[in-house]
PDB file of N, CA and C in Angstrom:
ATOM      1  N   UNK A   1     229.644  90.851   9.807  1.00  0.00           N
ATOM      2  CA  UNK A   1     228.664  90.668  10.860  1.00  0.00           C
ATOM      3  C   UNK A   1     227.574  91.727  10.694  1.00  0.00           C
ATOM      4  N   UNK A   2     226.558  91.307  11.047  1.00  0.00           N
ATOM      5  CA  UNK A   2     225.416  91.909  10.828  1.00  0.00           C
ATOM      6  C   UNK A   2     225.079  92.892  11.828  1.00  0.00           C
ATOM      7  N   UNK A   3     225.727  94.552  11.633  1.00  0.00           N
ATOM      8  CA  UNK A   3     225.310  95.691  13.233  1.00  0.00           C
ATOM      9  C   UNK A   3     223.963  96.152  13.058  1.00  0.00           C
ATOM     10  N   UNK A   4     223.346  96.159  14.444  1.00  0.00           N
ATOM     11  CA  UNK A   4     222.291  96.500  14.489  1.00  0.00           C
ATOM     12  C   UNK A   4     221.992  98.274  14.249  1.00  0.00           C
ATOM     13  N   UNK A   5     221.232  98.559  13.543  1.00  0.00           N
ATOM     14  CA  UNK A   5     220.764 100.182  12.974  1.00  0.00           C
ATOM     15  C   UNK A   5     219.862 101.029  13.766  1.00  0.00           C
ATOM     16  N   UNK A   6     219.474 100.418  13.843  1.00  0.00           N
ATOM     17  CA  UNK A   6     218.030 101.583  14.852  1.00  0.00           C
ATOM     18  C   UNK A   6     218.133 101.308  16.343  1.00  0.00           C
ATOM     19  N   UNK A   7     217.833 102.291  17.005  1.00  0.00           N
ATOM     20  CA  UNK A   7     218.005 102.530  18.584  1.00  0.00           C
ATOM     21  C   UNK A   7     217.440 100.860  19.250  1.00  0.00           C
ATOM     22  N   UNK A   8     216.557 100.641  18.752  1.00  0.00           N
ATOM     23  CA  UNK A   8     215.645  99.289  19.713  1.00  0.00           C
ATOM     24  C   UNK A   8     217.093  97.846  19.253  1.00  0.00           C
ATOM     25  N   UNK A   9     217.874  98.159  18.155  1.00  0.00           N
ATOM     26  CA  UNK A   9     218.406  96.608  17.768  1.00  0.00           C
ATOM     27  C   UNK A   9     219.618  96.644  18.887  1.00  0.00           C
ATOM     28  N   UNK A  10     219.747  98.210  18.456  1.00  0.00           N
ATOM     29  CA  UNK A  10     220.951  98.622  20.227  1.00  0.00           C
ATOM     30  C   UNK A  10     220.978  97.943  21.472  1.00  0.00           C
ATOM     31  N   UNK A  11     219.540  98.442  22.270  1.00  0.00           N
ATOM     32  CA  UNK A  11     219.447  98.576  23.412  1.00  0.00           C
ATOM     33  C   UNK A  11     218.738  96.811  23.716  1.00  0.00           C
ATOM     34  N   UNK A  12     218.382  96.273  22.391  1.00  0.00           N
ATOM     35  CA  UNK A  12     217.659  95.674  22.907  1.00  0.00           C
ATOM     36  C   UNK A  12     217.754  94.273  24.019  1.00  0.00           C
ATOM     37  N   UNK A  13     219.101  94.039  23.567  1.00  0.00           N
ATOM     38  CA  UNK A  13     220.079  92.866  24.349  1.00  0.00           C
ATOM     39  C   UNK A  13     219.993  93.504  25.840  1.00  0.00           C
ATOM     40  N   UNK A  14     220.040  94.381  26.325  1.00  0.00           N
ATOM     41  CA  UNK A  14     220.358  94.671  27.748  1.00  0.00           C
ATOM     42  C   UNK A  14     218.725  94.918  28.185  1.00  0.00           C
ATOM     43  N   UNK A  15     217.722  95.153  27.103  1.00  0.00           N
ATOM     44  CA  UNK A  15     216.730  95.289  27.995  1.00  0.00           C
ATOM     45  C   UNK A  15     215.905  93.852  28.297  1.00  0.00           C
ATOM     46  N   UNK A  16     216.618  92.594  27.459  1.00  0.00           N
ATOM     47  CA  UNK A  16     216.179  91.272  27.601  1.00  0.00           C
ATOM     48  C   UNK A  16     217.043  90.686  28.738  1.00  0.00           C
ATOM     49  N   UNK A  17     217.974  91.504  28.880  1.00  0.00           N
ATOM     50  CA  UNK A  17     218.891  90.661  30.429  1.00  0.00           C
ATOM     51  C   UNK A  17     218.395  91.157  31.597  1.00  0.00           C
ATOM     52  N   UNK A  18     217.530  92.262  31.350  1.00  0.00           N
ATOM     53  CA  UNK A  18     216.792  92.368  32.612  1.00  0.00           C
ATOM     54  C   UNK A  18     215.833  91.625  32.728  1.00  0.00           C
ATOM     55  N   UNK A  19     215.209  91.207  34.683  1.00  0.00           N
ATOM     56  CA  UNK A  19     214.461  90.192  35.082  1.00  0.00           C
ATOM     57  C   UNK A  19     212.958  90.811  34.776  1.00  0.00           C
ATOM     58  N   UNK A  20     212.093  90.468  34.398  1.00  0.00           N
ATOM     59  CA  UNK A  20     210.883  90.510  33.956  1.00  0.00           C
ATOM     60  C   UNK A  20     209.830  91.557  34.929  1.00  0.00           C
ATOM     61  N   UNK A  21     208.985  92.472  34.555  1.00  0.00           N
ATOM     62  CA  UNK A  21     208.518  93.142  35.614  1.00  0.00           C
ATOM     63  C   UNK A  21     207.954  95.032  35.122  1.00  0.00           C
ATOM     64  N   UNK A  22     207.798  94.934  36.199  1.00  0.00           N
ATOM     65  CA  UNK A  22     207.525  96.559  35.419  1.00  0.00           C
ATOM     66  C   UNK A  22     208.509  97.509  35.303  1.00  0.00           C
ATOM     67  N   UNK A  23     209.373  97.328  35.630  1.00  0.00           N
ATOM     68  CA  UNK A  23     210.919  98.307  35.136  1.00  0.00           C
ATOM     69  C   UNK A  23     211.035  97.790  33.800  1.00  0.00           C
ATOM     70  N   UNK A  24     211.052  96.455  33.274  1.00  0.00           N
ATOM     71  CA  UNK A  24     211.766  96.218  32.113  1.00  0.00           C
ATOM     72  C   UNK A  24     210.355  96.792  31.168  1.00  0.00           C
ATOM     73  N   UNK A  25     209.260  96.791  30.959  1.00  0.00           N
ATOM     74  CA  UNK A  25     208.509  96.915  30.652  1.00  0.00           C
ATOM     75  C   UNK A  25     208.221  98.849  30.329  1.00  0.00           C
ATOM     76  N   UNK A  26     208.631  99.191  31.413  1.00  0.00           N
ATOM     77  CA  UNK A  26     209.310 101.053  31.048  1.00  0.00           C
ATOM     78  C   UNK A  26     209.769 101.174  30.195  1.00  0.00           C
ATOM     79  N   UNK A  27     211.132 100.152  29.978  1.00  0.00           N
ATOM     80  CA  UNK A  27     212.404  99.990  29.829  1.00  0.00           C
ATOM     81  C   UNK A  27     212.123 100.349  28.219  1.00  0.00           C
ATOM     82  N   UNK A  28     211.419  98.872  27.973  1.00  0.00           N
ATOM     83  CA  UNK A  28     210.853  98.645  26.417  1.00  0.00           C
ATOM     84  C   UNK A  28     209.937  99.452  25.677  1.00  0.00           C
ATOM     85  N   UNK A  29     209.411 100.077  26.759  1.00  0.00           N
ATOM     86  CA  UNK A  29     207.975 101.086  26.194  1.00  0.00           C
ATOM     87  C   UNK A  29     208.998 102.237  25.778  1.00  0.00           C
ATOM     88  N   UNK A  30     209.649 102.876  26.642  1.00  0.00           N
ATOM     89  CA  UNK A  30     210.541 103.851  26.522  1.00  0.00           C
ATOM     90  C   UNK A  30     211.593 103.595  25.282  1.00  0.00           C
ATOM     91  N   UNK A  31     212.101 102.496  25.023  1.00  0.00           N
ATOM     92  CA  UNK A  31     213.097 102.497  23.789  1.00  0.00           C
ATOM     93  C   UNK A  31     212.211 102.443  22.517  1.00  0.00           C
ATOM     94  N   UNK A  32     210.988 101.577  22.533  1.00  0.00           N
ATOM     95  CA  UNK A  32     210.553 101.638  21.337  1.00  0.00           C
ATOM     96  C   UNK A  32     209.659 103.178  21.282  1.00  0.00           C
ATOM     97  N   UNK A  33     209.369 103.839  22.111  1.00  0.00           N
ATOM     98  CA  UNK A  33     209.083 104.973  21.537  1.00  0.00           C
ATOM     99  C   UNK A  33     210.187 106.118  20.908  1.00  0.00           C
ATOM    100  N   UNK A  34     211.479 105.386  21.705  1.00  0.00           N
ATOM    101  CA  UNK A  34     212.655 106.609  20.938  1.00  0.00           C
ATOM    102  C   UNK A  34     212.882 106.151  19.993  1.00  0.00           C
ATOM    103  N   UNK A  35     212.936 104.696  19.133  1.00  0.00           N
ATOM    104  CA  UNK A  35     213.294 104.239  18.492  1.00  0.00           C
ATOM    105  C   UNK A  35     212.409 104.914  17.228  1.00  0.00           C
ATOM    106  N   UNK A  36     211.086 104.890  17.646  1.00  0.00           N
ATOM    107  CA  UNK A  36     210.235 105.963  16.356  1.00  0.00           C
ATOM    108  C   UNK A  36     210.555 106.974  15.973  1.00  0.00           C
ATOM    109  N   UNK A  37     210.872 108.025  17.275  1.00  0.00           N
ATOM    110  CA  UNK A  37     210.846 109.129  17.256  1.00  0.00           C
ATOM    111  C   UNK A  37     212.229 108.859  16.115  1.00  0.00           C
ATOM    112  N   UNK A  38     213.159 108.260  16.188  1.00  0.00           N
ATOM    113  CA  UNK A  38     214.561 108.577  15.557  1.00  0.00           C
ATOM    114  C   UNK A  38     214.311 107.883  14.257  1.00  0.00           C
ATOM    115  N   UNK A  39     213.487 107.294  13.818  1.00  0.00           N
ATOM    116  CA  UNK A  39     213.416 106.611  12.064  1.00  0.00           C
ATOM    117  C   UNK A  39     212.734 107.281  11.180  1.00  0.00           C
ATOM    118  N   UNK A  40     213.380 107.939  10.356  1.00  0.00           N
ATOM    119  CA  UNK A  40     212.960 108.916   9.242  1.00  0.00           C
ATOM    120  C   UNK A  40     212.170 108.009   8.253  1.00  0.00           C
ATOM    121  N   UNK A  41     211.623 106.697   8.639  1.00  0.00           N
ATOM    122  CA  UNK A  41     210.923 105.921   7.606  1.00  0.00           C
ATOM    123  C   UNK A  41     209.414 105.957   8.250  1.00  0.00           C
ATOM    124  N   UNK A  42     209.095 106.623   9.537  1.00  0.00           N
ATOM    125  CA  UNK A  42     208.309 106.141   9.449  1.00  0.00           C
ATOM    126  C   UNK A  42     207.189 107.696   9.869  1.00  0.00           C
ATOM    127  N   UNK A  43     206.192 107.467   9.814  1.00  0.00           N
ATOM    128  CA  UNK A  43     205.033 108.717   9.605  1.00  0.00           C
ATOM    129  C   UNK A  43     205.002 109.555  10.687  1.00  0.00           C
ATOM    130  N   UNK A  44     204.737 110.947  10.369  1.00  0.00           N
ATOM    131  CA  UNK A  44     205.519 112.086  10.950  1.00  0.00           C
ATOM    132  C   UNK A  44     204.059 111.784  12.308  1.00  0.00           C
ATOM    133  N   UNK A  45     203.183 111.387  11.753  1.00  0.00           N
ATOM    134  CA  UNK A  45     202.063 110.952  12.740  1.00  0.00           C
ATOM    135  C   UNK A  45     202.157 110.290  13.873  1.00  0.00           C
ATOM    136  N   UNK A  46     203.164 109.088  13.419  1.00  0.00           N
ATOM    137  CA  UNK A  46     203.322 107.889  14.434  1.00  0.00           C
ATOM    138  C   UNK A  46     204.338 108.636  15.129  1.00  0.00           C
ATOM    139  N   UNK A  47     204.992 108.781  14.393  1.00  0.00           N
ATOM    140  CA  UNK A  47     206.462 109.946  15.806  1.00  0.00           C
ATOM    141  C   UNK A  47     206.001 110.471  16.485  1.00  0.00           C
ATOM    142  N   UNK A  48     205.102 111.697  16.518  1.00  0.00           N
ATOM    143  CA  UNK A  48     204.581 112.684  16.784  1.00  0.00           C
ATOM    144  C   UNK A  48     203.699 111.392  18.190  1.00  0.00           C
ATOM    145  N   UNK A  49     202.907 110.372  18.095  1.00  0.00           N
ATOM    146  CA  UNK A  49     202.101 109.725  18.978  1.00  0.00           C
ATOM    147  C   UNK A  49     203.209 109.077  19.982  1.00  0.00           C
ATOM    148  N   UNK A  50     204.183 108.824  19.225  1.00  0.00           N
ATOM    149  CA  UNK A  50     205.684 107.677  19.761  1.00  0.00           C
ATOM    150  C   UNK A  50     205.804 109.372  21.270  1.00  0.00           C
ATOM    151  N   UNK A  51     206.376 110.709  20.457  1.00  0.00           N
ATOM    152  CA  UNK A  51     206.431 111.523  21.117  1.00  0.00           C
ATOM    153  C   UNK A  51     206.276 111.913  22.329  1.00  0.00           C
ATOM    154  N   UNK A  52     204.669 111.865  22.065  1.00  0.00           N
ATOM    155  CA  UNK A  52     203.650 112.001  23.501  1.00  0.00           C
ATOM    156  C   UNK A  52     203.582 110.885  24.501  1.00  0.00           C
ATOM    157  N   UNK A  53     203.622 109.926  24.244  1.00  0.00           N
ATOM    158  CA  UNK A  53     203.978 108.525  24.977  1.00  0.00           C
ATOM    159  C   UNK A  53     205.062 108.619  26.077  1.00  0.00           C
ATOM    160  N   UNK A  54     206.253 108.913  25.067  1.00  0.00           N
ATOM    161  CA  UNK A  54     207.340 109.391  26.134  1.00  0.00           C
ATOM    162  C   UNK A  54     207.128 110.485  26.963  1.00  0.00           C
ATOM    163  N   UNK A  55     206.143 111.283  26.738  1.00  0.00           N
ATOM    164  CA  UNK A  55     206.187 112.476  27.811  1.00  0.00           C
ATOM    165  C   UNK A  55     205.263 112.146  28.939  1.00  0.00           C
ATOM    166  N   UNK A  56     204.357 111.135  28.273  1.00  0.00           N
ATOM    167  CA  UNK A  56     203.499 110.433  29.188  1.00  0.00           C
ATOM    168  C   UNK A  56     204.471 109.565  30.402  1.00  0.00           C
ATOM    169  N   UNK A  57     204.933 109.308  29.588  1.00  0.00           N
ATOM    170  CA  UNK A  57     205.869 108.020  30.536  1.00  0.00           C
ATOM    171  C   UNK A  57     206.719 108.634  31.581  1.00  0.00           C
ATOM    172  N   UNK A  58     207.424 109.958  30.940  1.00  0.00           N
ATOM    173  CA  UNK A  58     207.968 110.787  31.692  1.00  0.00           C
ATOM    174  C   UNK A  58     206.945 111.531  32.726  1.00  0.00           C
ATOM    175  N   UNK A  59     205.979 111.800  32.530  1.00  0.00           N
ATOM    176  CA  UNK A  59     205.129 112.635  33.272  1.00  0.00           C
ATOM    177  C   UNK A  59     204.399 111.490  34.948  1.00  0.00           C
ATOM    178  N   UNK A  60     204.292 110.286  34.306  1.00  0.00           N
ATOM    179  CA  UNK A  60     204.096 109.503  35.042  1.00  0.00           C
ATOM    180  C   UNK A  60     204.952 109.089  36.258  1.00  0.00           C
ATOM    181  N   UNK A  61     206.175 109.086  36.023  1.00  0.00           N
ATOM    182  CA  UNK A  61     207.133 109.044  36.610  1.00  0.00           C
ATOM    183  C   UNK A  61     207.786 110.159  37.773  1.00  0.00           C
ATOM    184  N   UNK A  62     207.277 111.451  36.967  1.00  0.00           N
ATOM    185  CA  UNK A  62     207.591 112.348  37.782  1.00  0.00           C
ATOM    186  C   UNK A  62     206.374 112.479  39.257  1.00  0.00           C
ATOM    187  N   UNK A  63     205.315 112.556  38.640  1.00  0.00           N
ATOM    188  CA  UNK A  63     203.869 112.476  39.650  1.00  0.00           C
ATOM    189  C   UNK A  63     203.686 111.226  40.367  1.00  0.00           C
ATOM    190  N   UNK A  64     204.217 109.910  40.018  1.00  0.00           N
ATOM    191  CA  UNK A  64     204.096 108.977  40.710  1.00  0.00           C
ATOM    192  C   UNK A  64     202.955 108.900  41.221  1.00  0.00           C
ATOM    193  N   UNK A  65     202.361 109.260  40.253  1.00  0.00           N
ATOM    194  CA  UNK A  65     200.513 108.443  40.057  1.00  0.00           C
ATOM    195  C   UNK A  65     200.373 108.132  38.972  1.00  0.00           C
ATOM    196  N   UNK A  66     201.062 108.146  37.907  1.00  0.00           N
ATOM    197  CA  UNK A  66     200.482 107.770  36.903  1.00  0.00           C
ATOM    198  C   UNK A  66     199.785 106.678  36.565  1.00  0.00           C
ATOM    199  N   UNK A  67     199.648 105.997  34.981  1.00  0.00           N
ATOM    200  CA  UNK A  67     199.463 104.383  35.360  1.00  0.00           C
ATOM    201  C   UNK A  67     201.024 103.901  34.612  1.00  0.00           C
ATOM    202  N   UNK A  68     201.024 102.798  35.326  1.00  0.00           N
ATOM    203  CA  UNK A  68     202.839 101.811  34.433  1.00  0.00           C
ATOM    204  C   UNK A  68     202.610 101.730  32.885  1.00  0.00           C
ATOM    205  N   UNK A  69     203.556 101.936  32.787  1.00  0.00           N
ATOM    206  CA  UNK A  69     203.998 101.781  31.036  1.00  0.00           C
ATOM    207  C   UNK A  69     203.595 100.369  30.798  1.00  0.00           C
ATOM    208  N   UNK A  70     203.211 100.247  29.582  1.00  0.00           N
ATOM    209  CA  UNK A  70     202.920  99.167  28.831  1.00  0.00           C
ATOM    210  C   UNK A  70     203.570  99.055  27.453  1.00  0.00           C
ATOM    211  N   UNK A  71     204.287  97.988  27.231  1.00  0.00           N
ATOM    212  CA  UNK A  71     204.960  97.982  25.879  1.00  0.00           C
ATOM    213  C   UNK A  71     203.631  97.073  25.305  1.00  0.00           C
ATOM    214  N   UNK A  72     203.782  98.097  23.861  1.00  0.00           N
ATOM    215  CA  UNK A  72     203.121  97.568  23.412  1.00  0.00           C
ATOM    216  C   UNK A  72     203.182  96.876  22.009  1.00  0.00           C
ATOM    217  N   UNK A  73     204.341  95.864  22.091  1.00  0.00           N
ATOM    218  CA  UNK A  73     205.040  95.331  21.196  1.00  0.00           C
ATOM    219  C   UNK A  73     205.545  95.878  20.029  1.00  0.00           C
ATOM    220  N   UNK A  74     205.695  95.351  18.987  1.00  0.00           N
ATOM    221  CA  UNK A  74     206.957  96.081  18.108  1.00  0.00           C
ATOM    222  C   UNK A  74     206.257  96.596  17.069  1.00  0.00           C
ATOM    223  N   UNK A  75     207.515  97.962  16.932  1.00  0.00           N
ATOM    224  CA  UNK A  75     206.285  99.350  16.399  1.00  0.00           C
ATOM    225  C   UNK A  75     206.999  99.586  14.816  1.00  0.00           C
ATOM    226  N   UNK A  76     206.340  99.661  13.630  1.00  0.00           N
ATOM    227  CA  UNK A  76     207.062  99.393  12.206  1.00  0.00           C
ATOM    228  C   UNK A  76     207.852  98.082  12.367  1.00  0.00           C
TER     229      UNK A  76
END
């Protein structure tokens, strides 16, 4: 059977059983940026942007002004 390798092939079944909206949409923004941060294939650049995203996302969250996460579809 074919196991999934990188953080997003993981998570990604439970973040499709959630109902549609701006939580799941966190949800996805947030995994595919860890999912960068953790693949040694891909440019120390894009990590480094994947990085800041998440702190964004985190920072947003904490201030509860931010603006909502946006996934922004699939990254490598």
């Amino acid at each position: 059977m074919n196991r999934p390798t990188t953080f997003l092939d993981r998570v990604r079944p439970a973040i499709d059983a959630l109902p549609d909206g701006p939580d799941k949409d966190k949800l996805l923004a947030l995994a595919e940026s860890q999912d960068t941060i953790e693949r040694v294939n891909i440019h120390p650049k894009d990590r480094a942007n994947a990085m800041r995203r998440l702190l964004q996302i985190d920072t947003a969250q904490v201030s509860n002004n931010g603006p909502p996460a946006k996934a922004r579809g699939k990254i490598a």
